[in-house]
PDB file of N, CA and C in Angstrom:
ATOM      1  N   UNK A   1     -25.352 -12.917   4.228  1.00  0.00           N
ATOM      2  CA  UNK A   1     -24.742 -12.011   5.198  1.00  0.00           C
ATOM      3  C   UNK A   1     -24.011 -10.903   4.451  1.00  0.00           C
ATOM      4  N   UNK A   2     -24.205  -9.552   4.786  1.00  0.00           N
ATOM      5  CA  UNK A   2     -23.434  -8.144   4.229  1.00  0.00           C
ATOM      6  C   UNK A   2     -22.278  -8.344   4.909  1.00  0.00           C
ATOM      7  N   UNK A   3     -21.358  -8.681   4.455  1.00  0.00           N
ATOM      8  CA  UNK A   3     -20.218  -8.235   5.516  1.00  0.00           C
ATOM      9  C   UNK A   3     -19.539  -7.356   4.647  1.00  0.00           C
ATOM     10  N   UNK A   4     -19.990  -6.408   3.573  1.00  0.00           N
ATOM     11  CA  UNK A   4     -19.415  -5.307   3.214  1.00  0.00           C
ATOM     12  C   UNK A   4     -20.515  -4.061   3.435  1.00  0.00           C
ATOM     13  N   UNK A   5     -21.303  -4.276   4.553  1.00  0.00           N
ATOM     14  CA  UNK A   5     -22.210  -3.421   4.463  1.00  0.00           C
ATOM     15  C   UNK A   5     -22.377  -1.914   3.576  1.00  0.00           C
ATOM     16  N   UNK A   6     -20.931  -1.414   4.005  1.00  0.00           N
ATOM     17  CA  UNK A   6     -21.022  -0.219   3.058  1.00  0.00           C
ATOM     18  C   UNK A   6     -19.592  -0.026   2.090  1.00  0.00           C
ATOM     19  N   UNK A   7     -18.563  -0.230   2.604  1.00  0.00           N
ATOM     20  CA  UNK A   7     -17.299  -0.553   2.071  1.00  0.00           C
ATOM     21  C   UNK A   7     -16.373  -0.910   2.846  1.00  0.00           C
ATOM     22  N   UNK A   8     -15.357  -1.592   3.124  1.00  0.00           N
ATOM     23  CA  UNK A   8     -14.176  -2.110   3.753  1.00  0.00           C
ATOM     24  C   UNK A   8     -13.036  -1.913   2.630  1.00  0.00           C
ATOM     25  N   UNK A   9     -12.184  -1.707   3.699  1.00  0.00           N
ATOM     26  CA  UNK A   9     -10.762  -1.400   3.159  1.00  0.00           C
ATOM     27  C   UNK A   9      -9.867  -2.805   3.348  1.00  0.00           C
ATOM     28  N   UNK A  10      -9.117  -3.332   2.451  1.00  0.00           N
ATOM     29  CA  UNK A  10      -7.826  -3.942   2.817  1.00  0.00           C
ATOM     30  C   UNK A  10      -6.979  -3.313   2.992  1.00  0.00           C
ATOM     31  N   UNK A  11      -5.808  -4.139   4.133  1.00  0.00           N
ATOM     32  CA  UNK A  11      -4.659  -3.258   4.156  1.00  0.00           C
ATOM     33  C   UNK A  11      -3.554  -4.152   4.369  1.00  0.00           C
ATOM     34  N   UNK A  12      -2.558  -3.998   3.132  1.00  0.00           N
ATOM     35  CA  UNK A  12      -1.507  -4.942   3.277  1.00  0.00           C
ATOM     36  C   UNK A  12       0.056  -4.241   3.395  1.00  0.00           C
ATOM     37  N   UNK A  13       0.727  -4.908   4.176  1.00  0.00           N
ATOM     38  CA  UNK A  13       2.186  -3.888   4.581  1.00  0.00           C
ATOM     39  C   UNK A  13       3.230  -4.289   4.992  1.00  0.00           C
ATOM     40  N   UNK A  14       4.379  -4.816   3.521  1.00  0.00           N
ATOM     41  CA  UNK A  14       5.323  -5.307   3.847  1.00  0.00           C
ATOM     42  C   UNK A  14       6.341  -4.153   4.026  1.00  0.00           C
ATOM     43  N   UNK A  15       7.864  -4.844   4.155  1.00  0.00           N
ATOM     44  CA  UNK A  15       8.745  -4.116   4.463  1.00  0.00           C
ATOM     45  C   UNK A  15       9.203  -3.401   2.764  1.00  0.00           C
ATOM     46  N   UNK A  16       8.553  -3.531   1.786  1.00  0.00           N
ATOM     47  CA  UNK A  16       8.894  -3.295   0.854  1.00  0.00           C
ATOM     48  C   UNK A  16       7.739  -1.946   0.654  1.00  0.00           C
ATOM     49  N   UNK A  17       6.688  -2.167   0.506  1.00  0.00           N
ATOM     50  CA  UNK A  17       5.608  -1.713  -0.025  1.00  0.00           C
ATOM     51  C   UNK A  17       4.239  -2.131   0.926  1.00  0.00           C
ATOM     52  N   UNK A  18       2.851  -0.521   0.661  1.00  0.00           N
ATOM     53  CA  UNK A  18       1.932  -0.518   1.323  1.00  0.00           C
ATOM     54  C   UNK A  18       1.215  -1.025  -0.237  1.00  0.00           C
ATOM     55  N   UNK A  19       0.086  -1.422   0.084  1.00  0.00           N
ATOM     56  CA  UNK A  19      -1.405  -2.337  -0.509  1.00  0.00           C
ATOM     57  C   UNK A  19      -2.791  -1.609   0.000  1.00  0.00           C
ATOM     58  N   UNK A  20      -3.960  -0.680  -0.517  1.00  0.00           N
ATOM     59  CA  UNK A  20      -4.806  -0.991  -0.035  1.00  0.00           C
ATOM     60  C   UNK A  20      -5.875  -1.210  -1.190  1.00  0.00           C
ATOM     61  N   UNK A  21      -7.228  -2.186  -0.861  1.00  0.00           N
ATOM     62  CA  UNK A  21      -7.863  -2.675  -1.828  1.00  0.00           C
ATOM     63  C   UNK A  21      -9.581  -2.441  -0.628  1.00  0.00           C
ATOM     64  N   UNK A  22     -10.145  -1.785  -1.818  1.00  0.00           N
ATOM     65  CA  UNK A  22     -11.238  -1.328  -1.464  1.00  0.00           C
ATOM     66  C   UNK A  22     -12.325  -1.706  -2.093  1.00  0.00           C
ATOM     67  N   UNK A  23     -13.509  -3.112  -1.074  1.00  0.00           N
ATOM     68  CA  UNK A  23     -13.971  -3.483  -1.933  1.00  0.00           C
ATOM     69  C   UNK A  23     -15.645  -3.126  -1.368  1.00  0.00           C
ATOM     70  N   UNK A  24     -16.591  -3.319  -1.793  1.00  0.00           N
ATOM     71  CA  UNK A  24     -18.074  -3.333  -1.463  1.00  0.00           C
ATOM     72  C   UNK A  24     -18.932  -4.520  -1.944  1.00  0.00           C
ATOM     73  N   UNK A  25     -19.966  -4.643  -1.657  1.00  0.00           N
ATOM     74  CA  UNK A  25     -21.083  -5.895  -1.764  1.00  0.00           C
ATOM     75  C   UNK A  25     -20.921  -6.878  -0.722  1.00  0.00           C
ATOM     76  N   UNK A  26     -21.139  -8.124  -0.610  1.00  0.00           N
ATOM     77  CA  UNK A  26     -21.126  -9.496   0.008  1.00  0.00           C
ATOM     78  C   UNK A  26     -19.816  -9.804   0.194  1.00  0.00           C
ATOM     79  N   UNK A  27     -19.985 -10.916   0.829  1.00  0.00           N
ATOM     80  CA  UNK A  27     -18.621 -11.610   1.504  1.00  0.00           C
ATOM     81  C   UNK A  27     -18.619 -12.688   0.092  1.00  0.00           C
ATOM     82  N   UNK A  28     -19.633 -13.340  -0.401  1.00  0.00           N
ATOM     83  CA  UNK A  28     -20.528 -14.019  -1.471  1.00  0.00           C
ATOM     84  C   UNK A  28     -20.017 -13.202  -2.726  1.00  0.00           C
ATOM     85  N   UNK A  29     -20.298 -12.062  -2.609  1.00  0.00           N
ATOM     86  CA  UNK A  29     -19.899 -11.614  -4.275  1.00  0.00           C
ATOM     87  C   UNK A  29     -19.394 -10.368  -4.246  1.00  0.00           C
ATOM     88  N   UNK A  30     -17.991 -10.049  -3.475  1.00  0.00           N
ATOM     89  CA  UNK A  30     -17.365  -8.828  -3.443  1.00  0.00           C
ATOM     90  C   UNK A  30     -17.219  -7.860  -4.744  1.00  0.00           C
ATOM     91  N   UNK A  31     -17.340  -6.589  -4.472  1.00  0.00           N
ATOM     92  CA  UNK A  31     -17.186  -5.751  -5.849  1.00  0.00           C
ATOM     93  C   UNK A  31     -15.536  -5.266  -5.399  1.00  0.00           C
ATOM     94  N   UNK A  32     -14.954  -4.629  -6.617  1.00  0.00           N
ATOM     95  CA  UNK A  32     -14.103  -3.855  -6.475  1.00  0.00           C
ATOM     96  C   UNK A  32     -14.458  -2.063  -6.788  1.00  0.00           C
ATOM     97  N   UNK A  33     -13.488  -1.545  -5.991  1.00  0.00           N
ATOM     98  CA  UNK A  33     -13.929  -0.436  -5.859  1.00  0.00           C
ATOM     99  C   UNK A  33     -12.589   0.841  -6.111  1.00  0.00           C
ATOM    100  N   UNK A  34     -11.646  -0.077  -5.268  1.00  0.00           N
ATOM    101  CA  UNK A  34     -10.351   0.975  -5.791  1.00  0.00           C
ATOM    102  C   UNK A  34      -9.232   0.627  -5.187  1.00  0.00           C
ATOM    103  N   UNK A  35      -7.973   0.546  -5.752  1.00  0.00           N
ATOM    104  CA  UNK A  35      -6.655  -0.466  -5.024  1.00  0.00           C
ATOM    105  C   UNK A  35      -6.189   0.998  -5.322  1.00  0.00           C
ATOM    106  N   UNK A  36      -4.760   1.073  -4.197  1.00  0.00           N
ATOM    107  CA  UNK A  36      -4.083   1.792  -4.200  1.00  0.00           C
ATOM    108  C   UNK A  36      -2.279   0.782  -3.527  1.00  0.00           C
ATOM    109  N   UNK A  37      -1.743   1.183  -4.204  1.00  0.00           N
ATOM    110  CA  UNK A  37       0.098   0.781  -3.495  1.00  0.00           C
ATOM    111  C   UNK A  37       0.689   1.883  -3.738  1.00  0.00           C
ATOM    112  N   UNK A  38       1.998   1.791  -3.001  1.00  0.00           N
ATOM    113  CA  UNK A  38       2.979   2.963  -2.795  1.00  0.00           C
ATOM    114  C   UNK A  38       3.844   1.892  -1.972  1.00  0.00           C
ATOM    115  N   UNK A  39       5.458   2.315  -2.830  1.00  0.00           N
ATOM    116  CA  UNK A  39       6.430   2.340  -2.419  1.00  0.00           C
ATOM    117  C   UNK A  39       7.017   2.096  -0.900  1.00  0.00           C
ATOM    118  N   UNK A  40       7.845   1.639  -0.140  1.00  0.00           N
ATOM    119  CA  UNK A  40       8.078   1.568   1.171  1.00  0.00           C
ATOM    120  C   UNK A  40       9.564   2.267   1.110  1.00  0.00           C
ATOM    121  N   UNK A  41       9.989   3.433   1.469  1.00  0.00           N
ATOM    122  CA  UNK A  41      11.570   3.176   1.415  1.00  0.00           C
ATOM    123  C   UNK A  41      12.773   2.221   2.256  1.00  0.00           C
ATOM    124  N   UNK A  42      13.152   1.643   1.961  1.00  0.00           N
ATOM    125  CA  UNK A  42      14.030   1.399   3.480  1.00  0.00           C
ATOM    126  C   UNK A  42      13.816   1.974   5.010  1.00  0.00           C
ATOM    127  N   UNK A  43      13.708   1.033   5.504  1.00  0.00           N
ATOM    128  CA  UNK A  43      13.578   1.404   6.981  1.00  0.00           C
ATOM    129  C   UNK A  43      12.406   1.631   7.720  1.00  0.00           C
ATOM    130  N   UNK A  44      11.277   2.676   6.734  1.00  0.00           N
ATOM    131  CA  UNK A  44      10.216   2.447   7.030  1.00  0.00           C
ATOM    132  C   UNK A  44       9.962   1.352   8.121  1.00  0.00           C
ATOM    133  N   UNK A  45       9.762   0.104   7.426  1.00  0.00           N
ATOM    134  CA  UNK A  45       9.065  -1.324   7.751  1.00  0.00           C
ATOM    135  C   UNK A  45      10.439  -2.011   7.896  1.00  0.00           C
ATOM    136  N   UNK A  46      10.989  -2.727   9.511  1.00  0.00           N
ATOM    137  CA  UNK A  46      12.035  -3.829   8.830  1.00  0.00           C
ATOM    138  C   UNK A  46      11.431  -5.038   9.728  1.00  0.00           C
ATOM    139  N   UNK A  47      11.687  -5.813   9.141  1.00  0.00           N
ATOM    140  CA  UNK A  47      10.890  -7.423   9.213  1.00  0.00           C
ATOM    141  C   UNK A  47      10.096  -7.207   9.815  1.00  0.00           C
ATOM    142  N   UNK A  48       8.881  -6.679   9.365  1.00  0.00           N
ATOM    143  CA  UNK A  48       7.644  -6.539   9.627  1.00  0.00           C
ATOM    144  C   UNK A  48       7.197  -5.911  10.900  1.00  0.00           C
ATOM    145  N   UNK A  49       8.152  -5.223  11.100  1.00  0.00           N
ATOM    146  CA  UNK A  49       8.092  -3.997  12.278  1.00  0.00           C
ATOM    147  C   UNK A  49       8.130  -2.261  11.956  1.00  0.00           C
ATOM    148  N   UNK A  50       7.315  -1.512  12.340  1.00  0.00           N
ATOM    149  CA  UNK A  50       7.230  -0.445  12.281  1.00  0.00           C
ATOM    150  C   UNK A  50       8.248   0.770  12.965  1.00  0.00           C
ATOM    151  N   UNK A  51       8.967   0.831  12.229  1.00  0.00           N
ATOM    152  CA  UNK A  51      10.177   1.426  12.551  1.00  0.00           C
ATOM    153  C   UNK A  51      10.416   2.969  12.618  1.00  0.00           C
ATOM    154  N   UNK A  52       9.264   3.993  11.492  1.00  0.00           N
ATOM    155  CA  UNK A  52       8.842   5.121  11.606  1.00  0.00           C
ATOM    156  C   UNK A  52       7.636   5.283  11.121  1.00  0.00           C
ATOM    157  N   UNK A  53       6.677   5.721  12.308  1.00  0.00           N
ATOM    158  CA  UNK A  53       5.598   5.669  12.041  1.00  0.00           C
ATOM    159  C   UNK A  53       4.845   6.757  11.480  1.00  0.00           C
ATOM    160  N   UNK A  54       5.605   8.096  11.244  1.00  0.00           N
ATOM    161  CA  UNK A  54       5.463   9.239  10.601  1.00  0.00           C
ATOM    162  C   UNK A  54       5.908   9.049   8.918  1.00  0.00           C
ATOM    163  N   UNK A  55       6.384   8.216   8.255  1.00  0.00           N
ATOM    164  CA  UNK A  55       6.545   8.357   7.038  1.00  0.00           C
ATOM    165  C   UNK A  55       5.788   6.872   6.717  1.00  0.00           C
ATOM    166  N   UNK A  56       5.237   6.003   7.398  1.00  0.00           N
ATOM    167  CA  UNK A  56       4.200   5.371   6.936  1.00  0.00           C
ATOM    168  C   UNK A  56       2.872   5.924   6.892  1.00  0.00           C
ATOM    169  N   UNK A  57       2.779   6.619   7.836  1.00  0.00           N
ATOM    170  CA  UNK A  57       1.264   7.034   8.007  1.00  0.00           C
ATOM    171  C   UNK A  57       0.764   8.218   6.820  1.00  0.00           C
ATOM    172  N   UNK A  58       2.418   8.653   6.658  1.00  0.00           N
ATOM    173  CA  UNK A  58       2.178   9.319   5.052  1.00  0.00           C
ATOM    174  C   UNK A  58       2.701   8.528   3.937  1.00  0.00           C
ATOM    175  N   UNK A  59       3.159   6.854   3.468  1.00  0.00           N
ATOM    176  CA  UNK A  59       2.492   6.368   2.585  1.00  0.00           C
ATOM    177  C   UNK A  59       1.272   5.837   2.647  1.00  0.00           C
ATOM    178  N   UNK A  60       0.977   5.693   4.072  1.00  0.00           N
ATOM    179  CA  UNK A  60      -0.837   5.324   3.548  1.00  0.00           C
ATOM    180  C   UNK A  60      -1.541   6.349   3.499  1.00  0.00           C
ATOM    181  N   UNK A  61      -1.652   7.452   3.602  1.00  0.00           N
ATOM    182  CA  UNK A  61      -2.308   8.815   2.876  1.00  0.00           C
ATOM    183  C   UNK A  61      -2.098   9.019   1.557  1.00  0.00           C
ATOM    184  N   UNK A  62      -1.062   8.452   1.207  1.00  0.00           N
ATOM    185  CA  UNK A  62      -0.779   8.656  -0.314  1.00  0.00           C
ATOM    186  C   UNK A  62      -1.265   7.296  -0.793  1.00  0.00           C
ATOM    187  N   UNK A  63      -1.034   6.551  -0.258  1.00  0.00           N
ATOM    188  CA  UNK A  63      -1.647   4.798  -1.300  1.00  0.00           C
ATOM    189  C   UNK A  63      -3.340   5.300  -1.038  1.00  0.00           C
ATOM    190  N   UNK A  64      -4.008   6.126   0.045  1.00  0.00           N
ATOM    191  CA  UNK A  64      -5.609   6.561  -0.121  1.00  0.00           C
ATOM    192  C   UNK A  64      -5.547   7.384  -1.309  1.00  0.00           C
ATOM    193  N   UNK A  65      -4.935   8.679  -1.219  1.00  0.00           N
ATOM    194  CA  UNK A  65      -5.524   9.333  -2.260  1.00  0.00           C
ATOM    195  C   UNK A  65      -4.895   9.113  -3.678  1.00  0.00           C
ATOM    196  N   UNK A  66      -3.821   8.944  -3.942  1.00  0.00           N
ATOM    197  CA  UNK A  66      -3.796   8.307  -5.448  1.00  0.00           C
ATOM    198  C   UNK A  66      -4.585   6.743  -5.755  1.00  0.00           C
ATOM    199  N   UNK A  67      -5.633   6.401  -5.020  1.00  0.00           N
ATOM    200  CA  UNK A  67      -6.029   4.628  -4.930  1.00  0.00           C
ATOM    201  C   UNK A  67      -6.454   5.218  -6.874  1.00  0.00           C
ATOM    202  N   UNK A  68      -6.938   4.378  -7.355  1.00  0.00           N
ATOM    203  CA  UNK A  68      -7.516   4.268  -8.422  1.00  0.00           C
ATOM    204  C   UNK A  68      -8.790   3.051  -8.693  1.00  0.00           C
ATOM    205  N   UNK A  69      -9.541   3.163  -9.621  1.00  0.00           N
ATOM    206  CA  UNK A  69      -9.997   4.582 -10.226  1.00  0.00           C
ATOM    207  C   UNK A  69     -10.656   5.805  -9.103  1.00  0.00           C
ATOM    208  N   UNK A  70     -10.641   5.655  -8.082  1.00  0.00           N
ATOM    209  CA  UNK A  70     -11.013   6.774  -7.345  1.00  0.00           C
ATOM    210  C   UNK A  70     -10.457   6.510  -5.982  1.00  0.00           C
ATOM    211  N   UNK A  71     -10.084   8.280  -5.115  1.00  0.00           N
ATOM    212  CA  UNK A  71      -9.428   7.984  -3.819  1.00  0.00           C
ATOM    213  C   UNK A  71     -10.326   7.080  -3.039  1.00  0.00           C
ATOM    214  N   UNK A  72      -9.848   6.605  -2.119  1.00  0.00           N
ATOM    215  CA  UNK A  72     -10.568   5.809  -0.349  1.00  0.00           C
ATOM    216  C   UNK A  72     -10.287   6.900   0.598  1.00  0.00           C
ATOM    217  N   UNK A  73     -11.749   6.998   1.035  1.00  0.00           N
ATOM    218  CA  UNK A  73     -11.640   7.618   2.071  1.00  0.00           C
ATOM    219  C   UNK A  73     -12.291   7.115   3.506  1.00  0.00           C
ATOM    220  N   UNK A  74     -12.772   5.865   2.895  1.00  0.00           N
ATOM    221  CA  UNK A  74     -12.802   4.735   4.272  1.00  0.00           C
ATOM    222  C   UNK A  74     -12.021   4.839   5.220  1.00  0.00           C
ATOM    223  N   UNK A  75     -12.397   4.258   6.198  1.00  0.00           N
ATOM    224  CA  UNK A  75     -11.716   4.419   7.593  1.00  0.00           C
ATOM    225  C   UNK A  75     -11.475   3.284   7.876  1.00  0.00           C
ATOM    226  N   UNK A  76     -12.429   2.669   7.354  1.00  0.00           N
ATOM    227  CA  UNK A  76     -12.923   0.575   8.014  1.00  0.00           C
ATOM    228  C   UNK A  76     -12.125   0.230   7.089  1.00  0.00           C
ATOM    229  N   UNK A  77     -10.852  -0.599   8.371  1.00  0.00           N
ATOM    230  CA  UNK A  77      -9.761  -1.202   7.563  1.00  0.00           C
ATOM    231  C   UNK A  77      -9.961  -2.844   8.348  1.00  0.00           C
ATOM    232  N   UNK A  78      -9.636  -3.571   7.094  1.00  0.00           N
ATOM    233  CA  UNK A  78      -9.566  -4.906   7.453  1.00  0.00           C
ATOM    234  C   UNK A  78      -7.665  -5.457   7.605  1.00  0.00           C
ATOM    235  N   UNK A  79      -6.984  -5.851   8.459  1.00  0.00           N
ATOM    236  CA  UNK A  79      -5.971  -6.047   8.017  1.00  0.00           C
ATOM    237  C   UNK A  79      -5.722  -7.745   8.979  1.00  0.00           C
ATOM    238  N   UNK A  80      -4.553  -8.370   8.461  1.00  0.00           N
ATOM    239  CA  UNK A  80      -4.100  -9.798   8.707  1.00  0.00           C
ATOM    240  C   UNK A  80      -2.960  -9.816   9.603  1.00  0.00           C
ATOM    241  N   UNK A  81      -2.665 -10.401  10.617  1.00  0.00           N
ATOM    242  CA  UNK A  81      -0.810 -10.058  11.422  1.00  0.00           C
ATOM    243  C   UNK A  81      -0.752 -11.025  10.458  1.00  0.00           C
ATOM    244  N   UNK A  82       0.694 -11.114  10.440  1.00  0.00           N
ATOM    245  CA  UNK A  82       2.157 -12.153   9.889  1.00  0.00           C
ATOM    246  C   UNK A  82       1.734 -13.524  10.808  1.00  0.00           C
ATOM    247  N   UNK A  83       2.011 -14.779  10.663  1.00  0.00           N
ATOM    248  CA  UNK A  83       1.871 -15.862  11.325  1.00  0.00           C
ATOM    249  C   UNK A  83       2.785 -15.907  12.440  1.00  0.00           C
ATOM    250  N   UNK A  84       3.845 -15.327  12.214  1.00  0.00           N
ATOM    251  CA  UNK A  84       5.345 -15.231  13.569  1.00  0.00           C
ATOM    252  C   UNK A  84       4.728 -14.105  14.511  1.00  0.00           C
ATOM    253  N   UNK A  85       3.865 -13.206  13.935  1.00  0.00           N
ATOM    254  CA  UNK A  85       3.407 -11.996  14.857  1.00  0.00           C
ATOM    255  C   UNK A  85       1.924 -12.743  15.916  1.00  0.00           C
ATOM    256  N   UNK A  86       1.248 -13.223  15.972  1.00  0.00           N
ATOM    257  CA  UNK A  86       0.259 -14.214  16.067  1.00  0.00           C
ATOM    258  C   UNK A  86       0.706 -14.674  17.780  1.00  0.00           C
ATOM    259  N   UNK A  87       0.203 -15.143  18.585  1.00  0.00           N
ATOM    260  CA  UNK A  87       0.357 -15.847  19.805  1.00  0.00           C
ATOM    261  C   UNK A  87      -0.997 -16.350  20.167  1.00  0.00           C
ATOM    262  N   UNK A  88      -1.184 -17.455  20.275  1.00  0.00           N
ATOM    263  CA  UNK A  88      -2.175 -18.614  20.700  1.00  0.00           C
ATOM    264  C   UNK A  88      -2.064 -19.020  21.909  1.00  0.00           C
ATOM    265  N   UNK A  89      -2.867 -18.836  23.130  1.00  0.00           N
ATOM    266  CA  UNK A  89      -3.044 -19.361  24.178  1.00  0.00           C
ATOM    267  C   UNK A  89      -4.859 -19.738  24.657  1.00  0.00           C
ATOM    268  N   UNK A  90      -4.827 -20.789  25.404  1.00  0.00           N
ATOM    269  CA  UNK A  90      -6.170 -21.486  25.721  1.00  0.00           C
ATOM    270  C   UNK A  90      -5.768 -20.983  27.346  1.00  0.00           C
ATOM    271  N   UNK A  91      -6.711 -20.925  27.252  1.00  0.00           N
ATOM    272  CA  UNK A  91      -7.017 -19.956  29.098  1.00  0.00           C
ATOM    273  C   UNK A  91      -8.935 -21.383  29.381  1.00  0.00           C
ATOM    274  N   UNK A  92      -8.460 -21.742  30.483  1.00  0.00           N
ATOM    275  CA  UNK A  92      -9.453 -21.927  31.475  1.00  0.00           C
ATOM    276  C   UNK A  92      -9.890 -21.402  32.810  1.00  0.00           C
ATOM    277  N   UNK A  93     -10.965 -21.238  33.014  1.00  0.00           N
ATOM    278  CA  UNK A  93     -11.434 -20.208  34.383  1.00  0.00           C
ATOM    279  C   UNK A  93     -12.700 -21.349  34.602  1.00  0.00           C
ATOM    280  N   UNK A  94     -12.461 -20.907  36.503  1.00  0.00           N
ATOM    281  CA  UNK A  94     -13.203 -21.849  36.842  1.00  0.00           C
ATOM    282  C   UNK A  94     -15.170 -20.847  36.765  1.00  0.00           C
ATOM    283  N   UNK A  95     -16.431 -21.587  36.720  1.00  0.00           N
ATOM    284  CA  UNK A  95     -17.407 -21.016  36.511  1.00  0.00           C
ATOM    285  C   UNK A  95     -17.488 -19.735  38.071  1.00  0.00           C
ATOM    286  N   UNK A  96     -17.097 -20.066  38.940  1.00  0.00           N
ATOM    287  CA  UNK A  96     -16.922 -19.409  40.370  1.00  0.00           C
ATOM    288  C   UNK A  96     -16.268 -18.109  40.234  1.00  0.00           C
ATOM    289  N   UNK A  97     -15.377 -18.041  39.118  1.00  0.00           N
ATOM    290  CA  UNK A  97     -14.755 -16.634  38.483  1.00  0.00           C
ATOM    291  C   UNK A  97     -15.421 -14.898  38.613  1.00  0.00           C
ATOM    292  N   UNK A  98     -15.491 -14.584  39.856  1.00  0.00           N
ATOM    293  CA  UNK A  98     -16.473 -13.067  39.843  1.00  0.00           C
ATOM    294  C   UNK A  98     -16.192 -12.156  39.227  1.00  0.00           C
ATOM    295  N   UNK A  99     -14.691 -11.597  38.905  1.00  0.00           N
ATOM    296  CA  UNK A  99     -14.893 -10.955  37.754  1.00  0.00           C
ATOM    297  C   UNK A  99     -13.627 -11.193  36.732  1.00  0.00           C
ATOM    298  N   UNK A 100     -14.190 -11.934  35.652  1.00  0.00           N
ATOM    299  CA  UNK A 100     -13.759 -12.767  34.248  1.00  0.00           C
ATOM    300  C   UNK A 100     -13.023 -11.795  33.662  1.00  0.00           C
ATOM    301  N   UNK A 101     -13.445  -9.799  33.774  1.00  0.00           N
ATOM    302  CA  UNK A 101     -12.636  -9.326  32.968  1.00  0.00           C
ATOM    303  C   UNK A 101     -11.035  -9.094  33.539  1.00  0.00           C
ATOM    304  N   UNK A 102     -11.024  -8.979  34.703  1.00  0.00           N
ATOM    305  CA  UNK A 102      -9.686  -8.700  35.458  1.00  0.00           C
ATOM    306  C   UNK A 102      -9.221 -10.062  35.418  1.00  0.00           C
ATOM    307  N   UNK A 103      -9.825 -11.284  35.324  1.00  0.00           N
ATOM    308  CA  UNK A 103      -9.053 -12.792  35.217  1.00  0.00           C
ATOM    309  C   UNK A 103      -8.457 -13.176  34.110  1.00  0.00           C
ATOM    310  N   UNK A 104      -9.276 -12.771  33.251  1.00  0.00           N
ATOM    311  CA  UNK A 104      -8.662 -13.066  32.043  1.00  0.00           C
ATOM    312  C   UNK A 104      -7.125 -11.896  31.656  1.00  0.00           C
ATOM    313  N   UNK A 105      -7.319 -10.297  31.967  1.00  0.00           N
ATOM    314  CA  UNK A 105      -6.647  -9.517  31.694  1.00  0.00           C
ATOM    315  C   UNK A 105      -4.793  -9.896  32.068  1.00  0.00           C
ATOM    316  N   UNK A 106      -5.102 -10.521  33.677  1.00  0.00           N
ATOM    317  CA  UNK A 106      -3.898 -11.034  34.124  1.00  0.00           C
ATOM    318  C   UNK A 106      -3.308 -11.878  33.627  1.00  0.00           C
ATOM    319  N   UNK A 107      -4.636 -13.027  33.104  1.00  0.00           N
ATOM    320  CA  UNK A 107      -3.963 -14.094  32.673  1.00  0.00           C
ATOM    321  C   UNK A 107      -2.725 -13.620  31.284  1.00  0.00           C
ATOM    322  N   UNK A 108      -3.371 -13.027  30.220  1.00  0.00           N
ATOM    323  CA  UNK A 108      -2.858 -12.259  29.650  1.00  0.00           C
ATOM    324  C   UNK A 108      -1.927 -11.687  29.563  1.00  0.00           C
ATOM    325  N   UNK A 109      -1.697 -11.123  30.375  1.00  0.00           N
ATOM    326  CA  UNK A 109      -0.061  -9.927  30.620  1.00  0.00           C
ATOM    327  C   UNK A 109       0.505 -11.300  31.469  1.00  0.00           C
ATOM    328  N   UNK A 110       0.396 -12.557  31.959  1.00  0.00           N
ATOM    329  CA  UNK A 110       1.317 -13.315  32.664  1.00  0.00           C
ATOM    330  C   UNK A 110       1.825 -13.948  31.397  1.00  0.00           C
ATOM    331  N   UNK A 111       0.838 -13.831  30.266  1.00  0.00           N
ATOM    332  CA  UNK A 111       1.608 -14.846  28.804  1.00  0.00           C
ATOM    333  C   UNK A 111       1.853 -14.388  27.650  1.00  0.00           C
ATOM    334  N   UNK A 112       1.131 -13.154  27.495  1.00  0.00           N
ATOM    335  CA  UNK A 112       1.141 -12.737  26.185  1.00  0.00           C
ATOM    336  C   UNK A 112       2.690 -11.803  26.126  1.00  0.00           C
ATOM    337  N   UNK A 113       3.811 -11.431  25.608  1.00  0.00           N
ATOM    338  CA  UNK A 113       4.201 -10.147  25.437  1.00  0.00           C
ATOM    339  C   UNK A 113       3.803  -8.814  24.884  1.00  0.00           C
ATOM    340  N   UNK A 114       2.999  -7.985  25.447  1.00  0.00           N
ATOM    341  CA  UNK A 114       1.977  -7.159  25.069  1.00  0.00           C
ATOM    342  C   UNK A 114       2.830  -5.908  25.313  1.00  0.00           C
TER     343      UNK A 114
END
């Protein structure tokens, strides 16, 4: 299976510092292609919340184009939530359900905080 068909981006983003890692080939035998980090200042990021989204969105323009050995200009980003950011719910619907997308949607906004 290609699951790097052409290239994928990682993207990692603590309250400290941005991560991105740019790799190509297989899921089987990934290549590397080009990592880039940059700095977070204060406030930016606090406990893993996005706090200004105008001076992140320009360290990840800067963790793209200084990446090394060459910029990313990928778009296809792969990224992970935090385990505390995460919410797990099991939803059952009966087969009689006519339309599943508005059933499920409610169910949703009755549990999720979205």
């Amino acid at each position: 299976m290609s699951f790097f068909k052409k290239k994928s981006v990682g993207l990692d983003i603590s309250d400290t510092s941005l991560k991105v890692l740019e790799l190509s080939g297989s899921l089987e035998a990934p290549k590397f292609v080009s990592y880039g980090r940059t700095p977070l200042a204060a406030g930016i990021v606090k406990n893993g919340e996005v706090v200004d989204k105008e001076k992140l969105a320009e360290a990840l323009s800067k963790a793209f184009s200084a990446a090394i050995p060459t910029s990313i200009s990928n778009k296809k980003i792969l990224f992970a939530l935090p385990e505390k950011r995460v919410f797990l719910e099991k939803f059952s619907f009966s087969q009689e359900t006519e339309d599943l997308d508005v059933a499920i949607n409610e169910r949703v906004s009755e549990r999720i905080p979205i």
